[in-house]
Protein backbone atom coordinates (compact mmCIF):
# COMPACT_ATOMS: atom_id res chain seq x y z
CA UNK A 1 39.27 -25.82 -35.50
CA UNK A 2 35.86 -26.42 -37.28
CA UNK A 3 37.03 -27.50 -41.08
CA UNK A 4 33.60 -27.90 -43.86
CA UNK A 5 32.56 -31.89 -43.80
CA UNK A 6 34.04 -33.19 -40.60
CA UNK A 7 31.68 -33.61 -37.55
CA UNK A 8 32.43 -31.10 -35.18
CA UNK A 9 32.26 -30.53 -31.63
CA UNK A 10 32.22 -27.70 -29.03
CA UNK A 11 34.25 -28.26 -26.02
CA UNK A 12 32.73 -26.87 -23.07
CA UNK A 13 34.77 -25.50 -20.42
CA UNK A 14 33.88 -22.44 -17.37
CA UNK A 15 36.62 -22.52 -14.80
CA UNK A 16 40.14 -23.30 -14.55
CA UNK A 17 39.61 -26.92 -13.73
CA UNK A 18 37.67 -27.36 -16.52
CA UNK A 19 40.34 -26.62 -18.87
CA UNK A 20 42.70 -28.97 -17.26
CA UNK A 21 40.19 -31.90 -18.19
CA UNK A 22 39.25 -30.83 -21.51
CA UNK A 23 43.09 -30.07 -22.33
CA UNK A 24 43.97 -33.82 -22.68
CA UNK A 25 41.04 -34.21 -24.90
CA UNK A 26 42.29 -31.42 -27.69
CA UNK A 27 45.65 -32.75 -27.71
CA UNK A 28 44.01 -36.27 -28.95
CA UNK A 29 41.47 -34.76 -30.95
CA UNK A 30 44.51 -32.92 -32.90
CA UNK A 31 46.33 -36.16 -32.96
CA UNK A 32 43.24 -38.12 -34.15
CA UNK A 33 42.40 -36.05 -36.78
CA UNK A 34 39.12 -37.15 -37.78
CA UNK A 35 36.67 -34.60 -35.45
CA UNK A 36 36.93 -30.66 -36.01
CA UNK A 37 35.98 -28.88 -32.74
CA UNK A 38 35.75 -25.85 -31.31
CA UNK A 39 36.63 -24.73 -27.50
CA UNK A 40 33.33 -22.64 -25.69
CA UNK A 41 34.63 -20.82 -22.30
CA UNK A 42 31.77 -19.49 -20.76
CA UNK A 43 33.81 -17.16 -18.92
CA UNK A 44 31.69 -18.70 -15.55
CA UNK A 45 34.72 -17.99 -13.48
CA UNK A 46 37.38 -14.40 -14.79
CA UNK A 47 40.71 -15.48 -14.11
CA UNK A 48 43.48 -13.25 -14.60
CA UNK A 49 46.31 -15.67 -14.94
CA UNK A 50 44.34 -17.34 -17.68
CA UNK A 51 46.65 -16.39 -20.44
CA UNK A 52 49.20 -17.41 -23.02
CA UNK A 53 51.57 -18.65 -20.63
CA UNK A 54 48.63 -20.84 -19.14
CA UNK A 55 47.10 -22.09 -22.45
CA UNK A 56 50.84 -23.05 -23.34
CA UNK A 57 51.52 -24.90 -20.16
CA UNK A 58 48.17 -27.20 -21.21
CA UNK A 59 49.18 -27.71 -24.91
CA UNK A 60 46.17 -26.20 -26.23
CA UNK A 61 44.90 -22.75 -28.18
CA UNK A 62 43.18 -20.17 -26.49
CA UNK A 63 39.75 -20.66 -26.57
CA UNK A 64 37.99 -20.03 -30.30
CA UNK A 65 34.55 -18.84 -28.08
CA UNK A 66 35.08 -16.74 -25.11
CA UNK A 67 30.92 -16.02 -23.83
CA UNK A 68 31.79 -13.44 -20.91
CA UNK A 69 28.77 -15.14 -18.50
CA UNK A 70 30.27 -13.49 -15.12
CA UNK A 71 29.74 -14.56 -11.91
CA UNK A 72 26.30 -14.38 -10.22
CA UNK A 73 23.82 -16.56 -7.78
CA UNK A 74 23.51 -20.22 -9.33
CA UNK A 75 20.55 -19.11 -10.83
CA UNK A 76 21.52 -16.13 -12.15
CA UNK A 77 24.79 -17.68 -13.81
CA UNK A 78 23.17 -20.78 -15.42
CA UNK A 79 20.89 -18.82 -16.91
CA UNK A 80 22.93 -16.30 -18.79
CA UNK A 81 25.19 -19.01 -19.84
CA UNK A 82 21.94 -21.08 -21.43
CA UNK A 83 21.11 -17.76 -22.99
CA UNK A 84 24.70 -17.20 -25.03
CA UNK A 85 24.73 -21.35 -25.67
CA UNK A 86 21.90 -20.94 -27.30
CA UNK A 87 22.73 -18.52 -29.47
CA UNK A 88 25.99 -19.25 -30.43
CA UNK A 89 24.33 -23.60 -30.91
CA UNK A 90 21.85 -22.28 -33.18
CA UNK A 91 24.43 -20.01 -35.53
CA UNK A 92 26.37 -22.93 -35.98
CA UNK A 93 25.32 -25.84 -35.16
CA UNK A 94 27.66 -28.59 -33.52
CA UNK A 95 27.34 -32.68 -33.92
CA UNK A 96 27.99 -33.13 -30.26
CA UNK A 97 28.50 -30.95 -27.22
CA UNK A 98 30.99 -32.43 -24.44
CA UNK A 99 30.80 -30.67 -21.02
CA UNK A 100 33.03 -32.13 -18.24
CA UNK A 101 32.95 -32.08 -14.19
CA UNK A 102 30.10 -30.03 -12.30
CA UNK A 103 30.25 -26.71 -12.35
CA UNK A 104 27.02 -24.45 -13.32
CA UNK A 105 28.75 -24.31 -17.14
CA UNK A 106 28.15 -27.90 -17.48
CA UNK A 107 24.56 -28.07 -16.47
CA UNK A 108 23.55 -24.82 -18.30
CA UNK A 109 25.03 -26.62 -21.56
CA UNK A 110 24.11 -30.04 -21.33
CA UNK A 111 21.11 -28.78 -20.85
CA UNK A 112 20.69 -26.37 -24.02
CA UNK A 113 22.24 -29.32 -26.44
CA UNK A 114 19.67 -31.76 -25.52
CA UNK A 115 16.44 -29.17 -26.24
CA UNK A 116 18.29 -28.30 -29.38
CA UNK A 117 18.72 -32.10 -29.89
CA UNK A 118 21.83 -32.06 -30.48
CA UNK A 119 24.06 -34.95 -28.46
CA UNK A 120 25.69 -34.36 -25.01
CA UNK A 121 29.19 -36.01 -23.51
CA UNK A 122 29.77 -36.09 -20.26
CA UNK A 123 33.55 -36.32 -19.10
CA UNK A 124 33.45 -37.58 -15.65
CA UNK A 125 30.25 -38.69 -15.45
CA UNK A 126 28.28 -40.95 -12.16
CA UNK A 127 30.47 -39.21 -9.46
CA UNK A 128 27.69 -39.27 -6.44
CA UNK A 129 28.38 -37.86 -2.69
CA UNK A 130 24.86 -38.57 -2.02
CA UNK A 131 24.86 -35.02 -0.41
CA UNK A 132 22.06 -33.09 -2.16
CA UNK A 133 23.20 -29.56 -0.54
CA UNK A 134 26.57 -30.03 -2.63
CA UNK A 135 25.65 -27.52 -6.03
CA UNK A 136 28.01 -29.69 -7.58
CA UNK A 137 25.63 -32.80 -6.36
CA UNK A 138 22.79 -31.46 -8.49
CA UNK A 139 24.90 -30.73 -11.32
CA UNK A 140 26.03 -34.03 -11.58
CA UNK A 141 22.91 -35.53 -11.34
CA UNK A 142 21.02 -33.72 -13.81
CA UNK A 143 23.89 -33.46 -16.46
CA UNK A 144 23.93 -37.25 -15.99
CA UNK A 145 19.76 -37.47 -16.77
CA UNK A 146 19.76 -36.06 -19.97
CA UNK A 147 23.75 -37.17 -21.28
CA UNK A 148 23.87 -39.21 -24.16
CA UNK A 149 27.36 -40.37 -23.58
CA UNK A 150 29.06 -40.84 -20.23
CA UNK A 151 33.00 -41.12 -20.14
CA UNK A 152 33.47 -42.62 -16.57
CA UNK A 153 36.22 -42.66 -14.20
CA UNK A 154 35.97 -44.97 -11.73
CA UNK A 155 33.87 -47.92 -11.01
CA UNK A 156 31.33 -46.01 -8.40
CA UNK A 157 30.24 -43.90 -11.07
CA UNK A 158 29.18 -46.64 -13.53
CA UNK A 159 27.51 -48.79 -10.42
CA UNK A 160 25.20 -45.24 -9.83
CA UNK A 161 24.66 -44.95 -13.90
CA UNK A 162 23.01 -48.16 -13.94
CA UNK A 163 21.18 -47.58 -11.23
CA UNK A 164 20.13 -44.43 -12.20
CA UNK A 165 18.81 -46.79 -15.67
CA UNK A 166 21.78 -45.35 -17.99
CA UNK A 167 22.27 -48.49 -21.04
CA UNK A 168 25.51 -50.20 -20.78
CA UNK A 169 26.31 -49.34 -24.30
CA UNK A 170 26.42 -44.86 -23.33
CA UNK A 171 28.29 -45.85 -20.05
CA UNK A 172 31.93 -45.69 -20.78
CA UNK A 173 34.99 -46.78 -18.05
CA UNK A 174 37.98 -45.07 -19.85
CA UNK A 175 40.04 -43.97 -16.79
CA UNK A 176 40.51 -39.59 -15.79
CA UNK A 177 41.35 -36.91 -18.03
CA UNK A 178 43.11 -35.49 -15.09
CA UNK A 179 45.71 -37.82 -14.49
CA UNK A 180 46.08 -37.58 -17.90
CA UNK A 181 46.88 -33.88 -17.75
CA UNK A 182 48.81 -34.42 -14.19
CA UNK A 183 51.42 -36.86 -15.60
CA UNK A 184 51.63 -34.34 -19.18
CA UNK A 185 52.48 -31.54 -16.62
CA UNK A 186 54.43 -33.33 -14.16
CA UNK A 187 56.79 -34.24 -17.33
CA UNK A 188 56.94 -30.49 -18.20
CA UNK A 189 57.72 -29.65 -14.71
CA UNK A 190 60.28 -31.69 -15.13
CA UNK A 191 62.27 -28.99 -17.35
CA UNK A 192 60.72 -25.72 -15.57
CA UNK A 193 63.33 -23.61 -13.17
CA UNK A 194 60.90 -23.89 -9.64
CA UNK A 195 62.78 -21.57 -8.13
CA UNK A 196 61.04 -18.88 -9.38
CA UNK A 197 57.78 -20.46 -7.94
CA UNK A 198 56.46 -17.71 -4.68
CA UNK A 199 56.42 -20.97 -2.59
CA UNK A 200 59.82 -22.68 -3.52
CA UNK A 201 61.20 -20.91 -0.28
CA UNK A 202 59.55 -22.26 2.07
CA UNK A 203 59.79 -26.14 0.56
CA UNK A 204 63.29 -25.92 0.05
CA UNK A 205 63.67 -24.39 3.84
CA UNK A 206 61.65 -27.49 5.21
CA UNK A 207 63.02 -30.02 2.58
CA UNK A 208 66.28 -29.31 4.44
CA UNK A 209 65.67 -28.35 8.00
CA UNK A 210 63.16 -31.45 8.63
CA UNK A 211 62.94 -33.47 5.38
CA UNK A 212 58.82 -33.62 4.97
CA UNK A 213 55.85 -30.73 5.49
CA UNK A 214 52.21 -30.60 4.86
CA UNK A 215 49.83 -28.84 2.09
CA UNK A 216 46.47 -27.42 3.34
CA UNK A 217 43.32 -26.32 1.08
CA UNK A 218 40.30 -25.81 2.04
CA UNK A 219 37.18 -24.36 0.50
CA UNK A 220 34.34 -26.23 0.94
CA UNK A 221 31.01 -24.24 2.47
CA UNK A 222 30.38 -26.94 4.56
CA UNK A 223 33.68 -26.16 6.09
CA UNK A 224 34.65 -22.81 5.86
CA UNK A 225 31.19 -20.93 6.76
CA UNK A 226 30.86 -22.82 9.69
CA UNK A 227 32.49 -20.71 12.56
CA UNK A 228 32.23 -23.85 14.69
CA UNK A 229 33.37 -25.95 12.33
CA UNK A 230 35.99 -23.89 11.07
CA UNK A 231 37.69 -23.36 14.60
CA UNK A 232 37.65 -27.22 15.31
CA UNK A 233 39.48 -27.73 11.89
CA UNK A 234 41.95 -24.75 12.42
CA UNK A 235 42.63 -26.19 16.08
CA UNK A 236 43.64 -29.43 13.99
CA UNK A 237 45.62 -28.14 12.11
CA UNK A 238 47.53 -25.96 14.85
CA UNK A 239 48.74 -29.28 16.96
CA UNK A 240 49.48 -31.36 13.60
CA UNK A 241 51.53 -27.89 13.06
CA UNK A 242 53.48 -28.20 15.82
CA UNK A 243 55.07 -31.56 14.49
CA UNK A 244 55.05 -30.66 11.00
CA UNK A 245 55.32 -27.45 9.21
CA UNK A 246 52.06 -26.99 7.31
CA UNK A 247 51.52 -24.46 4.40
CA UNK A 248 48.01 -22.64 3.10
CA UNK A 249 47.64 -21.25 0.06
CA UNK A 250 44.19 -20.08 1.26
CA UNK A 251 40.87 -19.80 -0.64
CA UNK A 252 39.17 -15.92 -0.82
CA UNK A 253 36.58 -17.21 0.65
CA UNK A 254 38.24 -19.07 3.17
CA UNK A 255 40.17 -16.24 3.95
CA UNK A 256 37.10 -13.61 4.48
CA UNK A 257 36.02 -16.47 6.88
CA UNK A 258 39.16 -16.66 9.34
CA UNK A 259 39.10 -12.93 9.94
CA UNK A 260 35.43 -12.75 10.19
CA UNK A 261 35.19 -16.03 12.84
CA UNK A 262 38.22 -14.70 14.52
CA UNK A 263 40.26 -17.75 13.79
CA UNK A 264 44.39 -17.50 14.68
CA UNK A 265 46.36 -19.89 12.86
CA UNK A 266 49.13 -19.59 14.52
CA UNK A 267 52.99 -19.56 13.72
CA UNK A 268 53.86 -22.51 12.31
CA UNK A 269 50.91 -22.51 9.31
CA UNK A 270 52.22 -20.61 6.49
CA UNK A 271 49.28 -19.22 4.92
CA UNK A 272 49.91 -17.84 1.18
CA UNK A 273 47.33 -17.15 -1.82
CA UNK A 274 45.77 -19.25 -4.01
CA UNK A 275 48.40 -21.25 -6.55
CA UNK A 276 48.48 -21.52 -10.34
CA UNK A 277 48.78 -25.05 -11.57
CA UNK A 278 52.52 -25.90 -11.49
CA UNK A 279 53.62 -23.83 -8.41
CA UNK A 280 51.26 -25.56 -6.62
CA UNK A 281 52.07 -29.13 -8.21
CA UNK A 282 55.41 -28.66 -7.32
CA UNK A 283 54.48 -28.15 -3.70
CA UNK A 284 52.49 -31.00 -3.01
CA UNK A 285 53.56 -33.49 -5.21
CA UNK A 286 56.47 -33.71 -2.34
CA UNK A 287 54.43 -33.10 0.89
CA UNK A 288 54.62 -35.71 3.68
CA UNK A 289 50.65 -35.39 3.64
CA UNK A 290 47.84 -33.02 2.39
CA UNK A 291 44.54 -32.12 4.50
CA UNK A 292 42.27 -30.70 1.75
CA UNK A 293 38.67 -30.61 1.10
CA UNK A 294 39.06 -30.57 -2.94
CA UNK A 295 37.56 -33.44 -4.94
CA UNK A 296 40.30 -33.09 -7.94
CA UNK A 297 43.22 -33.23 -5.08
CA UNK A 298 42.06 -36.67 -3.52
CA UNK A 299 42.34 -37.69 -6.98
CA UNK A 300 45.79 -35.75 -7.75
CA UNK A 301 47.50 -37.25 -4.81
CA UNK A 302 45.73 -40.56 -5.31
CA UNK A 303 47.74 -40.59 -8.89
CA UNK A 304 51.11 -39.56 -7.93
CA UNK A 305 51.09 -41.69 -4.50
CA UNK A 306 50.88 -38.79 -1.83
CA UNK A 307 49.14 -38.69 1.56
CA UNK A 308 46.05 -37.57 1.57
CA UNK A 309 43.76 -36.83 4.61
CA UNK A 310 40.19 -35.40 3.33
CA UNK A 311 38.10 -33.59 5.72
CA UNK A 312 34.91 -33.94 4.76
CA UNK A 313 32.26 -36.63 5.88
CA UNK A 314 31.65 -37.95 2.42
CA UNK A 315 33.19 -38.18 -1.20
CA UNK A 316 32.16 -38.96 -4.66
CA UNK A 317 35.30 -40.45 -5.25
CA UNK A 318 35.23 -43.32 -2.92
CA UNK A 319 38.39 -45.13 -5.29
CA UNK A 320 40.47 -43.17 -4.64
CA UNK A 321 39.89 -44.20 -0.43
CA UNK A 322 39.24 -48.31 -1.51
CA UNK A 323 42.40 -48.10 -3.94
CA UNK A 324 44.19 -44.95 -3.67
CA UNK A 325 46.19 -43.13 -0.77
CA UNK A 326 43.12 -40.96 0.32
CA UNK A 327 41.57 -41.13 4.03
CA UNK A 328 38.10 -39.84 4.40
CA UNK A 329 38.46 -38.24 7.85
CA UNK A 330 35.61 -36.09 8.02
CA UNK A 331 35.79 -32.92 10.30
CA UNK A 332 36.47 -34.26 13.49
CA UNK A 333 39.52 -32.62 15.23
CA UNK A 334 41.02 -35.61 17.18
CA UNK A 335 40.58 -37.72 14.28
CA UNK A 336 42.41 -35.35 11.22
CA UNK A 337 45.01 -35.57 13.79
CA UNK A 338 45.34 -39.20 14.33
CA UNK A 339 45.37 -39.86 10.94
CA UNK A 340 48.17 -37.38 10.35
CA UNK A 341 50.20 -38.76 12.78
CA UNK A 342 49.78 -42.30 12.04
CA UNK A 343 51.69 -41.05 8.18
CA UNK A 344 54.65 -39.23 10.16
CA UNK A 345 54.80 -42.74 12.04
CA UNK A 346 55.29 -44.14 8.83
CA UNK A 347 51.74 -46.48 9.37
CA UNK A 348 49.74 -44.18 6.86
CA UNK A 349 47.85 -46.54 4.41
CA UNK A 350 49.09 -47.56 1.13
CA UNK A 351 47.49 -46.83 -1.87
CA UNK A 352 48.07 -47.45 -5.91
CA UNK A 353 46.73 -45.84 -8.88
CA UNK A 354 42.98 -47.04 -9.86
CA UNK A 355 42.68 -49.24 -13.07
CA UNK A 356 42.82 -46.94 -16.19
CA UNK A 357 44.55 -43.90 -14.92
CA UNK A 358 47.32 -44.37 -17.18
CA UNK A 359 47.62 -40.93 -19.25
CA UNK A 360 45.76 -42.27 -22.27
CA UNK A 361 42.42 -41.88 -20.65
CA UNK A 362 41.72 -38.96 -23.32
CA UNK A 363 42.64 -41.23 -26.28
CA UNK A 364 39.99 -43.86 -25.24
CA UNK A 365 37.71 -41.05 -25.08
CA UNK A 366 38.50 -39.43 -28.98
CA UNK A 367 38.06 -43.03 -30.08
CA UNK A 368 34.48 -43.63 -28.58
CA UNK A 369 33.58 -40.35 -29.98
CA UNK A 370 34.39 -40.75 -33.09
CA UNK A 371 32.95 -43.97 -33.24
CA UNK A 372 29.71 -42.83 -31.98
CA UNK A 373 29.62 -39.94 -34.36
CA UNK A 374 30.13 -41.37 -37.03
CA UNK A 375 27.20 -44.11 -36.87
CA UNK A 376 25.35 -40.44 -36.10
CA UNK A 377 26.50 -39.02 -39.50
């Protein structure tokens, strides 16, 4: 995608989120025309269902820059992916390096662009828990001190830039790449046969016997390594179970934690593994309610109007509780419960979709880019 005498970008994703938020961003860049760029998977994160199929469900090529980094201690990871960045920066050198989200990928390549001096965007920049133990925390926050460009989606995140001393001109309010890919996928689902997806038995079986179920996921350390804290949640989730049938499509980690704490979910918790993108979007884009601990699903559900309880006792994305449909119920057992129960009463809050999140969040961002490189050039 790199084509003599355009400026030209590497795309920096590690994970399978990652690709999710840059894939709105090559579908503009292909309809813009004007910036050549080139997609860098670190390979932070192996994924096995990462293939054609997967790629072709975004809209997007297979990566042109596949680093094999492999998994590791923080440390460990960041610094083998700052080693290959470097490398492959200094055979060919980009214009600008965009990195999105928080994972160890973004921080090891943000920070590698700026010592080369070459310019750094960051795609869902200013998100702040204010909970330093988070990883993701301290990625955020450093990406955000050396970024030369920050594409923001909500207004929390461009209150903490300027605080943080960011100028007004790099801070840019231009909406979520994520609803933008949500509502492109949503549309495809729209023409996919779900019936082949592992979980479509068990929402048609509830769709019909009771009308309305519930989505779990949880992953969070805070949550999940906590035996104490793990066996108040699970006890939540058993009596909301009893009034509504819950599904799981449960973590690794999360898993290796329920049989090493002991923890019995009970009957009426279908637990499954972990989802690809549409089988899962198909589940909960119907559920009376989901009880996660995911930042990207308090967003999701805050988009398409679902229930959302979050268990968790803080979140960086604090519009999508002041506009959206989330509740921020921390881990207290009688409360997830209360606020479960107050939906299936029909008195759950009601939320709308934050300013911006319209699907063309990724065209605003092509547009500033190109802008900005240009008076670079």
């Amino acid at each position: 995608m790199i084509e003599q005498n355009m400026q030209k970008m590497y795309l920096v994703a590690g994970a399978r989120p990652n690709f999710m938020k840059i894939a709105p961003i090559v579908r503009a860049l292909r309809a813009h025309g004007g910036l050549a760029f080139k997609i860098i998977h670190t390979g932070q994160h192996y994924d096995r269902d990462m293939n054609d199929v997967f790629f072709e469900e975004l809209g997007i090529p297979q990566p042109d820059i596949f680093m094999a980094a492999g998994s590791g201690s923080h440390s460990r990871q960041t610094g083998k992916i700052m080693i290959a960045f470097e490398e492959l920066c200094l055979a060919e050198r980009p214009d600008a390096v965009l990195v999105v989200g928080d994972v160890n990928s973004t921080l090891a390549c943000a920070i590698v662009a700026k010592k080369l001096n070459i310019p750094v965007a960051h795609v869902e920049a200013g998100l702040r828990s204010g909970d330093m133990t988070m990883p993701e925390e301290i990625n955020r926050v450093v990406t955000d001190s050396i970024s030369d460009w920050f594409f923001v989606t909500e207004p929390s995140g461009v209150a903490h830039l300027k605080r943080e001393g960011k100028e007004n001109s790099a801070i840019h309010y231009v909406g979520h790449v994520m609803v933008d890919n949500l509502l492109y996928q949503v549309e495809k689902l729209g023409n996919v046969d779900t019936s082949v997806f592992g979980t479509s038995g068990f929402k048609t079986a509830n769709s019909v016997n009771c009308g309305r179920y519930g989505v779990i996921t949880l992953h969070r350390p805070s949550n999940v390594d906590s035996a104490e804290i793990m066996a108040g949640i699970a006890g939540a989730l058993k009596e909301i179970a009893i009034e509504l049938p819950l599904i799981f499509p449960v973590h690794p980690r999360t898993c290796s934690n329920l049989e090493k704490f002991g923890i019995d979910l009970g009957p009426n918790i279908t637990l499954v593994g972990p989802q690809a993108y549409m089988p899962f979007l198909n589940l909960w884009k119907d559920a009376a309610v989901v009880l996660t601990d995911s930042g990207g699903l308090q967003e999701e559900t805050t988009a398409m109007g679902v229930p959302c309880i979050t268990i968790r006792e803080n979140t960086e994305r604090p519009v999508t509780v002041d506009e959206g449909s989330n509740v921020l119920a921390g881990t207290d057992p009688t409360r997830i419960i209360a606020e479960v129960r107050k939906i299936l009463r029909g008195e759950g809050k009601q939320g709308r979709r934050p300013h911006l999140w319209d699907g063309k969040t990724a065209e605003r961002i092509v547009k500033i880019l190109a802008m900005e490189l240009a008076g670079n050039g």
